[in-house]
PDB file of N, CA and C in Angstrom:
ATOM      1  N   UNK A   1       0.809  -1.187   0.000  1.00  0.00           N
ATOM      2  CA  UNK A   1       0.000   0.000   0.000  1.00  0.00           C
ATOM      3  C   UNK A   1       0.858   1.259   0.000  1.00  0.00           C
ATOM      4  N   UNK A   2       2.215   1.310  -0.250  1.00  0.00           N
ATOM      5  CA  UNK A   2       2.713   2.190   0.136  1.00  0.00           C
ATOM      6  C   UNK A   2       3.046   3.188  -1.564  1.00  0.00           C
ATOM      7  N   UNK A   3       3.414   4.492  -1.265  1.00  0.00           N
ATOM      8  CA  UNK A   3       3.663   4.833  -2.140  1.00  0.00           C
ATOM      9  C   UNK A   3       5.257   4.360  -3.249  1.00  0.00           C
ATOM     10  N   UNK A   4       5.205   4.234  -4.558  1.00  0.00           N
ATOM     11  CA  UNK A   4       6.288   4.413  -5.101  1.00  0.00           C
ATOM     12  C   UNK A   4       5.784   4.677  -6.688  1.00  0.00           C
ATOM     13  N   UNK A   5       6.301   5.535  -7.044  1.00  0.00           N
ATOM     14  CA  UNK A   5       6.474   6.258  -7.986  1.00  0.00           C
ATOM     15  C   UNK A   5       6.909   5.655  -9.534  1.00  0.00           C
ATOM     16  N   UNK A   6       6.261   5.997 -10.404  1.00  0.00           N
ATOM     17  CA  UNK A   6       6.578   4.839 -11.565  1.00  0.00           C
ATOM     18  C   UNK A   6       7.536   5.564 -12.516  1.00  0.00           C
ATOM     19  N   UNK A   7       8.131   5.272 -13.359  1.00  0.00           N
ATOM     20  CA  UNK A   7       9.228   5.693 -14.129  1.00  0.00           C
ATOM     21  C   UNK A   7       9.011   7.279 -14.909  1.00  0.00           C
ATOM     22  N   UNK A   8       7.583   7.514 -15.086  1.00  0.00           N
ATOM     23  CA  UNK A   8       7.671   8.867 -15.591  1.00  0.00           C
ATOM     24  C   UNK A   8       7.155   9.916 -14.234  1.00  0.00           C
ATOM     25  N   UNK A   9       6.826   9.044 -13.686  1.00  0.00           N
ATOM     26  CA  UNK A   9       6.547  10.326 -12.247  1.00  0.00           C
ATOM     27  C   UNK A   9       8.374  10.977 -11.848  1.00  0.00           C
ATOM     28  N   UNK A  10       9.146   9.354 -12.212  1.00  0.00           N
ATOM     29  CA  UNK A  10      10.249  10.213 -11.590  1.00  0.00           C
ATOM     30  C   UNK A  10      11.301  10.858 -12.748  1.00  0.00           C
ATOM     31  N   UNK A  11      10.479  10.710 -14.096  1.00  0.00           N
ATOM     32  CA  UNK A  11      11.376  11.534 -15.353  1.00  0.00           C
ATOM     33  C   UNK A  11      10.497  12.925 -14.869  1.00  0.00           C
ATOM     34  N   UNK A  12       9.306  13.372 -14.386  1.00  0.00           N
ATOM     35  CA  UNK A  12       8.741  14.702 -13.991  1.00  0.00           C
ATOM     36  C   UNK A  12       9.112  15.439 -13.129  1.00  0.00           C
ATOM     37  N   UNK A  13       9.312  14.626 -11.850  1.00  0.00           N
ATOM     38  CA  UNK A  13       9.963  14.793 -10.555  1.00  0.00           C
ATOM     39  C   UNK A  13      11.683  15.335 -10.925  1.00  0.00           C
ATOM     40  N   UNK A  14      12.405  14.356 -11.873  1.00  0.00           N
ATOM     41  CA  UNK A  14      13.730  14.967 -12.008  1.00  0.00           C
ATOM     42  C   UNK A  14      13.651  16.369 -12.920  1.00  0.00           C
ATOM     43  N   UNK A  15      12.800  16.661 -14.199  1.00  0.00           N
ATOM     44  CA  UNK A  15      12.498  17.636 -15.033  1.00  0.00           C
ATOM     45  C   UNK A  15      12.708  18.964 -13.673  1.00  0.00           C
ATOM     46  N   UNK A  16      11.507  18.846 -12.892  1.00  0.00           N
ATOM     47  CA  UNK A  16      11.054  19.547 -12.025  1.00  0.00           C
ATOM     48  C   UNK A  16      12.189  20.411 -11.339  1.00  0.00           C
ATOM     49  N   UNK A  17      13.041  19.329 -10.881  1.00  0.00           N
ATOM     50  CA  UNK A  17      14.026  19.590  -9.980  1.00  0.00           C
ATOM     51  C   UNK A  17      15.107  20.358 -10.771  1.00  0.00           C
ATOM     52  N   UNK A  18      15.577  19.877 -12.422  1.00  0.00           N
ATOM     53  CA  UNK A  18      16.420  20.872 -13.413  1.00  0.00           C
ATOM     54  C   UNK A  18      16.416  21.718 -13.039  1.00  0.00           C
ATOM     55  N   UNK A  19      14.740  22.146 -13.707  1.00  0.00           N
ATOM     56  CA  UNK A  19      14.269  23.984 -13.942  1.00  0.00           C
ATOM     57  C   UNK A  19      14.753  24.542 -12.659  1.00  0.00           C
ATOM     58  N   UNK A  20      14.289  23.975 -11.316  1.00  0.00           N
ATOM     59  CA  UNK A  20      14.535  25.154 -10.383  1.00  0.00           C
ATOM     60  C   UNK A  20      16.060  24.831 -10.012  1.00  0.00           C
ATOM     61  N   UNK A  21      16.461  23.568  -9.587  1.00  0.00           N
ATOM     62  CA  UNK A  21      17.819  24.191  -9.097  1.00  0.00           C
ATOM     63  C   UNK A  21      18.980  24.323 -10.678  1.00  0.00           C
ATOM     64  N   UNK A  22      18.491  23.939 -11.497  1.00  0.00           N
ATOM     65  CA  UNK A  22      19.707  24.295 -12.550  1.00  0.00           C
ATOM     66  C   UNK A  22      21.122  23.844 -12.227  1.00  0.00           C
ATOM     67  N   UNK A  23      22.177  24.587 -12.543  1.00  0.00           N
ATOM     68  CA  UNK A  23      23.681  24.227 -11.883  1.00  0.00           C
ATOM     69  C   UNK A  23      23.940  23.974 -10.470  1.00  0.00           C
ATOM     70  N   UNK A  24      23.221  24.274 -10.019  1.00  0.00           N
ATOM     71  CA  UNK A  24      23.319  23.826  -8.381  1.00  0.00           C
ATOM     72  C   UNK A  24      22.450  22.267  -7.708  1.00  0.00           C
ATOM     73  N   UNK A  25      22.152  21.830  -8.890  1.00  0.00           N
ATOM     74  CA  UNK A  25      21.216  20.371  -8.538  1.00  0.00           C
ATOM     75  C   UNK A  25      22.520  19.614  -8.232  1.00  0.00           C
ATOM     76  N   UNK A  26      24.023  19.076  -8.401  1.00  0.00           N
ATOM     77  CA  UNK A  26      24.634  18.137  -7.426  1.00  0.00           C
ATOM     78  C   UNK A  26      24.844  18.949  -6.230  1.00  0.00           C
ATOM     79  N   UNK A  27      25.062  20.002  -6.313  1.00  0.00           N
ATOM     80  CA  UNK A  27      25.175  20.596  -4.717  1.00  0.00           C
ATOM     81  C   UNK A  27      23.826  20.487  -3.156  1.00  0.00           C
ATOM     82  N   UNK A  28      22.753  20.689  -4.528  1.00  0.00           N
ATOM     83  CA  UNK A  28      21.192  20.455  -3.777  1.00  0.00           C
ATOM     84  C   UNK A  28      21.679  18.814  -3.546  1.00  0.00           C
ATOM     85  N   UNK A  29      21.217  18.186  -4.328  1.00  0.00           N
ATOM     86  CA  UNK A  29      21.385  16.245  -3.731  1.00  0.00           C
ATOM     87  C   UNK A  29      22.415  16.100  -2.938  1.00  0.00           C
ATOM     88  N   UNK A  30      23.985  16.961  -3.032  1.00  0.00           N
ATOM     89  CA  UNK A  30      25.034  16.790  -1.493  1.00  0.00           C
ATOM     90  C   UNK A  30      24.335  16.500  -0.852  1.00  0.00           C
ATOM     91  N   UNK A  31      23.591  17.427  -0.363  1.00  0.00           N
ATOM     92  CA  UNK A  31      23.671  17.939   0.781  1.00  0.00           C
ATOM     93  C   UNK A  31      21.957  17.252   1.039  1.00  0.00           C
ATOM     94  N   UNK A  32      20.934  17.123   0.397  1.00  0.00           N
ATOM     95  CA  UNK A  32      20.032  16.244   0.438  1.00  0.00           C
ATOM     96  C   UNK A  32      20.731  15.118   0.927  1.00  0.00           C
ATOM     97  N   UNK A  33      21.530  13.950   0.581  1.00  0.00           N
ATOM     98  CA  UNK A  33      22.119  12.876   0.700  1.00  0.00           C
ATOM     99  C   UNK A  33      22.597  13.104   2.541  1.00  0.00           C
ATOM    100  N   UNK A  34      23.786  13.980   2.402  1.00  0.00           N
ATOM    101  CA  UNK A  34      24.003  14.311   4.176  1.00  0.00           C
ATOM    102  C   UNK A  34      22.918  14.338   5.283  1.00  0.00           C
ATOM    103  N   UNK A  35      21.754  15.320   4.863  1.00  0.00           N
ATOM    104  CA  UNK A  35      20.840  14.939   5.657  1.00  0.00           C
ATOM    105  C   UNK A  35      20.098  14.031   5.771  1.00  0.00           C
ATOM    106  N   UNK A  36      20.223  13.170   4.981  1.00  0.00           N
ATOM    107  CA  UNK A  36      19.387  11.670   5.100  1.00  0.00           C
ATOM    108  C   UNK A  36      20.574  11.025   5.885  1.00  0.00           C
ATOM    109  N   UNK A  37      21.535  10.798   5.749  1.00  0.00           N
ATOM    110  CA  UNK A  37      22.458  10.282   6.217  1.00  0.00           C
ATOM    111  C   UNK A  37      22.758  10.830   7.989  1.00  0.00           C
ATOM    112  N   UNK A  38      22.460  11.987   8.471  1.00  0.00           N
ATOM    113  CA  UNK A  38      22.452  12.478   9.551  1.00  0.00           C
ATOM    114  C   UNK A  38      21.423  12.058  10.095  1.00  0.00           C
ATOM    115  N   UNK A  39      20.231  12.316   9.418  1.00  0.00           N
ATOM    116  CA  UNK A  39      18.745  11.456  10.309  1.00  0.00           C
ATOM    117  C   UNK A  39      19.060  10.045  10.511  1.00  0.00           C
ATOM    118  N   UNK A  40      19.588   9.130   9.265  1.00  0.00           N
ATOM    119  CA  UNK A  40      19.218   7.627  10.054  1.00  0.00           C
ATOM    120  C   UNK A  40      20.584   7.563  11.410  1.00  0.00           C
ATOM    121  N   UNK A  41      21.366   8.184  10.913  1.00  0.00           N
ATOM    122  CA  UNK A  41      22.499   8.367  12.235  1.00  0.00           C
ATOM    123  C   UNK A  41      21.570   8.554  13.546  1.00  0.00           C
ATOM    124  N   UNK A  42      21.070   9.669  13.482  1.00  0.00           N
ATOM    125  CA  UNK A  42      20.320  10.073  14.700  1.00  0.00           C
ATOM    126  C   UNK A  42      19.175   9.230  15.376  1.00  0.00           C
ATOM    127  N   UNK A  43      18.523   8.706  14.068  1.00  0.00           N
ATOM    128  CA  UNK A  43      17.413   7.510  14.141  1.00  0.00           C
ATOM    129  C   UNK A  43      18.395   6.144  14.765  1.00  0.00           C
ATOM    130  N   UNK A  44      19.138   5.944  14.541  1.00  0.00           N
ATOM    131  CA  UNK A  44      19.768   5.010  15.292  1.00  0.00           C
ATOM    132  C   UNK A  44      20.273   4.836  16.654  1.00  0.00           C
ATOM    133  N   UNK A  45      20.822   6.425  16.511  1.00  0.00           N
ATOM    134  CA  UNK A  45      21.348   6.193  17.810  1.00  0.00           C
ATOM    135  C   UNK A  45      20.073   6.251  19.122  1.00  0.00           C
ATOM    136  N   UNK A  46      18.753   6.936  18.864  1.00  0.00           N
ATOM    137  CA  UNK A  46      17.962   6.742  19.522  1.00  0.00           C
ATOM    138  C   UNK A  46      17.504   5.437  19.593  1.00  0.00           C
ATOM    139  N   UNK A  47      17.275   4.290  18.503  1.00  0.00           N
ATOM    140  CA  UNK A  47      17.179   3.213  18.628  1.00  0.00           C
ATOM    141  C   UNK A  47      18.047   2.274  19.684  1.00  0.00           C
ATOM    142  N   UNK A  48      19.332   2.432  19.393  1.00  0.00           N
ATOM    143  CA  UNK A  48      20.459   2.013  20.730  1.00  0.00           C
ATOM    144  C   UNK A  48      20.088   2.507  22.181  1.00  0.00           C
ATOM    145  N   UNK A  49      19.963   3.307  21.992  1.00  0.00           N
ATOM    146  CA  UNK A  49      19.244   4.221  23.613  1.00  0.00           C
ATOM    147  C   UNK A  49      18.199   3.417  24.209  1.00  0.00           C
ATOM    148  N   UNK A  50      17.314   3.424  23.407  1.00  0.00           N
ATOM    149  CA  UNK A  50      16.059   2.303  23.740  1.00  0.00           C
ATOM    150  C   UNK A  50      16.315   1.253  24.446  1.00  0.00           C
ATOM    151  N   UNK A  51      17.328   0.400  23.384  1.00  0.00           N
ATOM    152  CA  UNK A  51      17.456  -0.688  23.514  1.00  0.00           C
ATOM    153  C   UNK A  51      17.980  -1.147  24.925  1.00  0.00           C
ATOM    154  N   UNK A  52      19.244  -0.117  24.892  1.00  0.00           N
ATOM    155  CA  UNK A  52      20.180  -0.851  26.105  1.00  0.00           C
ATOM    156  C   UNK A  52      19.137  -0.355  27.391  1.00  0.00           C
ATOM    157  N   UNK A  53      17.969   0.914  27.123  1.00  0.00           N
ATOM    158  CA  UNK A  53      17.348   0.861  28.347  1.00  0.00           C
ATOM    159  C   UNK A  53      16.197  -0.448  29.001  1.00  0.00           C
ATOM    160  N   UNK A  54      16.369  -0.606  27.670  1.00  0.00           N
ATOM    161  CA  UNK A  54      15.270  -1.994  28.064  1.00  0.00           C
ATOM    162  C   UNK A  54      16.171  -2.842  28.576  1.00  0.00           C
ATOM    163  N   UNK A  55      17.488  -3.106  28.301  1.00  0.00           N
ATOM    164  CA  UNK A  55      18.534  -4.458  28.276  1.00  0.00           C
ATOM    165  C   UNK A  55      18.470  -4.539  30.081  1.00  0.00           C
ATOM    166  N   UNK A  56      18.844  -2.693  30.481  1.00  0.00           N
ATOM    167  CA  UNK A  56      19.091  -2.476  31.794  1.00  0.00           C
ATOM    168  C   UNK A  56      17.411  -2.997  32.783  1.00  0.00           C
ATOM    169  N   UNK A  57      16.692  -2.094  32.272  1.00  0.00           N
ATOM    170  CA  UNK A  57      15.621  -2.829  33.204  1.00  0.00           C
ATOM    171  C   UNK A  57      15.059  -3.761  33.140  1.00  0.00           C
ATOM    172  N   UNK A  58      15.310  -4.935  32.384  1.00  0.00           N
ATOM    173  CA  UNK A  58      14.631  -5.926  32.156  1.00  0.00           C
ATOM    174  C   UNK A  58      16.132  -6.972  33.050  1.00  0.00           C
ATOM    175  N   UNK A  59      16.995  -6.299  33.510  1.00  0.00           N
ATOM    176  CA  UNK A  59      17.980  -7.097  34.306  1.00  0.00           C
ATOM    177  C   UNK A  59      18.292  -6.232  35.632  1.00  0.00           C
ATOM    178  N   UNK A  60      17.539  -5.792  35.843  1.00  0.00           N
ATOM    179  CA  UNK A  60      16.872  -4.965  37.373  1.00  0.00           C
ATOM    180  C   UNK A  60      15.681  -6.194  37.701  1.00  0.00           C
ATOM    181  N   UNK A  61      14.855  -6.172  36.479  1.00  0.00           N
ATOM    182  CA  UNK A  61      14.133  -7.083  37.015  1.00  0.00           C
ATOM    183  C   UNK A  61      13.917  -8.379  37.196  1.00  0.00           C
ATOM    184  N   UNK A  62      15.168  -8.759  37.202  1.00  0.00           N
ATOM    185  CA  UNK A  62      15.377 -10.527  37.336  1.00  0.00           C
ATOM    186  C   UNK A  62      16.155 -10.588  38.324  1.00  0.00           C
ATOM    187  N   UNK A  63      16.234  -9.581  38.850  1.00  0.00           N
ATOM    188  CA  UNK A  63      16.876 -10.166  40.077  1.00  0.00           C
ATOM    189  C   UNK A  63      15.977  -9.853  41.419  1.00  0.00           C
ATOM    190  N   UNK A  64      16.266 -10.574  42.288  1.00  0.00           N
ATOM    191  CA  UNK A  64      15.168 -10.766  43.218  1.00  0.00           C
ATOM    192  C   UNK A  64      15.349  -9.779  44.448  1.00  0.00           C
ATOM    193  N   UNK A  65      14.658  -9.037  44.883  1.00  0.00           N
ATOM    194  CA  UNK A  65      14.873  -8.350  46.218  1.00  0.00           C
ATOM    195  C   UNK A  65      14.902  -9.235  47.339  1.00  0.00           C
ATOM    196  N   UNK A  66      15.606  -8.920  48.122  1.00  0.00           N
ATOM    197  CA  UNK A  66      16.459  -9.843  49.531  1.00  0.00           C
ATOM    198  C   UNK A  66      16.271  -8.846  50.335  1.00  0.00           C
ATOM    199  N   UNK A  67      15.708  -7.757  50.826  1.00  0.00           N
ATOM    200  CA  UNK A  67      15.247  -6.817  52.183  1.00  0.00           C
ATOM    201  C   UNK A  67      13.686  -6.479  51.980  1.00  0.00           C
ATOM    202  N   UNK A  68      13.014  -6.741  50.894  1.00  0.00           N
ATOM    203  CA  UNK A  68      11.492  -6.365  50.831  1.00  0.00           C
ATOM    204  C   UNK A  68      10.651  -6.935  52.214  1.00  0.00           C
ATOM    205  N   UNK A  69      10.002  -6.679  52.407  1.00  0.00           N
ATOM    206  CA  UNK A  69       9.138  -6.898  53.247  1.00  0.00           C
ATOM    207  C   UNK A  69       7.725  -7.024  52.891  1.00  0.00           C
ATOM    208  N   UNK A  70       6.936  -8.161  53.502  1.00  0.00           N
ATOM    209  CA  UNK A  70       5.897  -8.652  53.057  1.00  0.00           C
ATOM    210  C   UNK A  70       4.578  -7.277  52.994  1.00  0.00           C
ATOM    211  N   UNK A  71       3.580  -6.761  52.526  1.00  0.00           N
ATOM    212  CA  UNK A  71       3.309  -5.855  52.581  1.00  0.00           C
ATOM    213  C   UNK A  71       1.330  -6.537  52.644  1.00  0.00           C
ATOM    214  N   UNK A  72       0.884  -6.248  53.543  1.00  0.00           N
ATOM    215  CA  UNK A  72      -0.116  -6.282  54.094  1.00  0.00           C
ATOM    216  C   UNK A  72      -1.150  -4.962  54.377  1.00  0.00           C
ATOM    217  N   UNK A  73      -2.603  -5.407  54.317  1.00  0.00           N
ATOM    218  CA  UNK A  73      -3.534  -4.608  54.749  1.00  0.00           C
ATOM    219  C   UNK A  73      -3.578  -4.125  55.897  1.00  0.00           C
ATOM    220  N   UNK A  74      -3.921  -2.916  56.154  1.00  0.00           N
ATOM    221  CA  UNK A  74      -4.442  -2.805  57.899  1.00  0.00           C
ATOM    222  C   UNK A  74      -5.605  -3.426  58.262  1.00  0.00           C
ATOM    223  N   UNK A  75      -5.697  -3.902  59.436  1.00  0.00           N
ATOM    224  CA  UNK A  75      -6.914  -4.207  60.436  1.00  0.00           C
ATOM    225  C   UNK A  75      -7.669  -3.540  61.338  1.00  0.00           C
ATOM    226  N   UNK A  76      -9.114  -3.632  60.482  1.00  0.00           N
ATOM    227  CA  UNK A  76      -9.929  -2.064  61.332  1.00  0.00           C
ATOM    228  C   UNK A  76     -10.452  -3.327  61.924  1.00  0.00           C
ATOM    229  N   UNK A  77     -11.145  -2.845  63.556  1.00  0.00           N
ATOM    230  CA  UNK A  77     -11.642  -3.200  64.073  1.00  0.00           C
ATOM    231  C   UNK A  77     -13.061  -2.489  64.128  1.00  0.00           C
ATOM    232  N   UNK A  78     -14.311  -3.926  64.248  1.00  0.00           N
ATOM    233  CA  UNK A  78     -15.349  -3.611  64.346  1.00  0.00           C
ATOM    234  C   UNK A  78     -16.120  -2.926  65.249  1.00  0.00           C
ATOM    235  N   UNK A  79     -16.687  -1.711  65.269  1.00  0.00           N
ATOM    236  CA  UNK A  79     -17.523  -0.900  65.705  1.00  0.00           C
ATOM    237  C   UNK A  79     -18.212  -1.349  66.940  1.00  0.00           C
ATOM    238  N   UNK A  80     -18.080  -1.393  68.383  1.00  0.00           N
ATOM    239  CA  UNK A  80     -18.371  -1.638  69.838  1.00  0.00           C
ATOM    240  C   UNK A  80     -19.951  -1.445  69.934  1.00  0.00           C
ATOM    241  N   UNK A  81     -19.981   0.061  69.540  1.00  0.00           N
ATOM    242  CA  UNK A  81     -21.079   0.528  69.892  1.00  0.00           C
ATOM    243  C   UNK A  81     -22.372   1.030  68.491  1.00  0.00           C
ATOM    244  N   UNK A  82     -23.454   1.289  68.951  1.00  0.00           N
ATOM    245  CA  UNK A  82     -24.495   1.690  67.950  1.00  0.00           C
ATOM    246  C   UNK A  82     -24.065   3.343  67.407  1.00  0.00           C
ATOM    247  N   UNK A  83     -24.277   3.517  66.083  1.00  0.00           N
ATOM    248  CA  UNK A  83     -24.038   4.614  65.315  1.00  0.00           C
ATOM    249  C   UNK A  83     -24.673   5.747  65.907  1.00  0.00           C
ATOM    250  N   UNK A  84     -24.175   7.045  66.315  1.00  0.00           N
ATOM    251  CA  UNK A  84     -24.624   8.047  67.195  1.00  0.00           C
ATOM    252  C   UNK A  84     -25.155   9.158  65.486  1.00  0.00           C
ATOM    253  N   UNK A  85     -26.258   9.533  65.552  1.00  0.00           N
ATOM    254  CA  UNK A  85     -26.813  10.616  64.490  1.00  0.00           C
ATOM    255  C   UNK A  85     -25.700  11.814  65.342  1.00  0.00           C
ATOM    256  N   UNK A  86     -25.253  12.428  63.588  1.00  0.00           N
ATOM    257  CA  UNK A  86     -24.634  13.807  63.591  1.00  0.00           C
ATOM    258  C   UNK A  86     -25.228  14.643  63.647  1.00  0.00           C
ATOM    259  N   UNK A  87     -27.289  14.519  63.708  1.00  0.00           N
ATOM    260  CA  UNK A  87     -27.450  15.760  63.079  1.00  0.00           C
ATOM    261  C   UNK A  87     -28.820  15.958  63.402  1.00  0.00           C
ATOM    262  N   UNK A  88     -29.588  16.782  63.867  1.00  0.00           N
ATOM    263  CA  UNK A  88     -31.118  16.502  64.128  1.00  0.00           C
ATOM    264  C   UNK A  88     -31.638  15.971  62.759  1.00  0.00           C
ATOM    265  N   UNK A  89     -31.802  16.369  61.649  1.00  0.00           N
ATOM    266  CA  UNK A  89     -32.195  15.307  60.343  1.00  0.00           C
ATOM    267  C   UNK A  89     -32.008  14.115  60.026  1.00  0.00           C
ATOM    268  N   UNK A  90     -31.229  13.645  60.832  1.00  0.00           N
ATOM    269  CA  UNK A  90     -30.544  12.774  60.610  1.00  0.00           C
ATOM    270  C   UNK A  90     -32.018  11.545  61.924  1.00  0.00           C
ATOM    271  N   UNK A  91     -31.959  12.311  62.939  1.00  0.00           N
ATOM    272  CA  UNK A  91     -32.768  11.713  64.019  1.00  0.00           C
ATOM    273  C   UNK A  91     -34.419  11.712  63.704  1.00  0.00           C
ATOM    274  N   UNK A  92     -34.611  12.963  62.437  1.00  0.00           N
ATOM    275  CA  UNK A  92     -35.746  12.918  62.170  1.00  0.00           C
ATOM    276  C   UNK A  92     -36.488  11.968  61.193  1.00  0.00           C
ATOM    277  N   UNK A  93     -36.125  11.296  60.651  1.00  0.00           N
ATOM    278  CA  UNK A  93     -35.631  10.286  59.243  1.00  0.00           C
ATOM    279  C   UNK A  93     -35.795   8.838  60.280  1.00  0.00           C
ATOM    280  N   UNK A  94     -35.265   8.732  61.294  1.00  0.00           N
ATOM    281  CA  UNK A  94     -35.204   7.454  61.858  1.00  0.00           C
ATOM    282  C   UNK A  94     -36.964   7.446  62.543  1.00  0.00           C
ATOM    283  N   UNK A  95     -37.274   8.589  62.894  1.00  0.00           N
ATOM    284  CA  UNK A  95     -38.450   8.680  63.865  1.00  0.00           C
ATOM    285  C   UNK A  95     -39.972   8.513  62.630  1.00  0.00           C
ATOM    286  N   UNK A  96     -39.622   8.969  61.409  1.00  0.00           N
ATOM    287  CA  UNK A  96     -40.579   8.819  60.244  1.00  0.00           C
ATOM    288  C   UNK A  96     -40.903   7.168  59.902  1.00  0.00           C
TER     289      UNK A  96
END
């Protein structure tokens, strides 16, 4: 599905490119070429970055903690006494 261009798109595409840059079209593609060449540089080296960060935490996490401590809920204790109303509405509602 992707695009690519068939043999006279790119005899139009090069026409194109003549007219405007003229004598300066190998200097334009230099330097076109360098910056493709600087992006996948850069695209890579972020790729390496990735990588070794995954390499690192994925060997953080195979190793086992030896001081953790078991980690548990608190324990409420159940209510002694009957629920005291906050509020005269509150007392009026029970008496209805």
């Amino acid at each position: 599905m992707g695009f690519s261009p068939g043999p006279m798109e790119l005899i139009i595409i090069g026409m194109i490119a003549l007219l405007l840059f003229g004598k300066r079209l190998p200097e334009v593609a230099r330097s076109l070429g360098k910056g493709i060449v600087e992006f996948k540089k850069g695209v890579s080296g972020i790729e390496d970055e990735v990588r070794s960060a995954a390499n690192t935490s994925s060997s953080y996490r195979s190793q086992p903690a030896s001081d953790t401590q078991k980690v548990t809920a608190p324990k409420f204790e159940p209510p002694t006494s009957e629920p005291v109303a906050a509020s005269g509405a509150a007392q009026s509602e029970k008496s209805e």
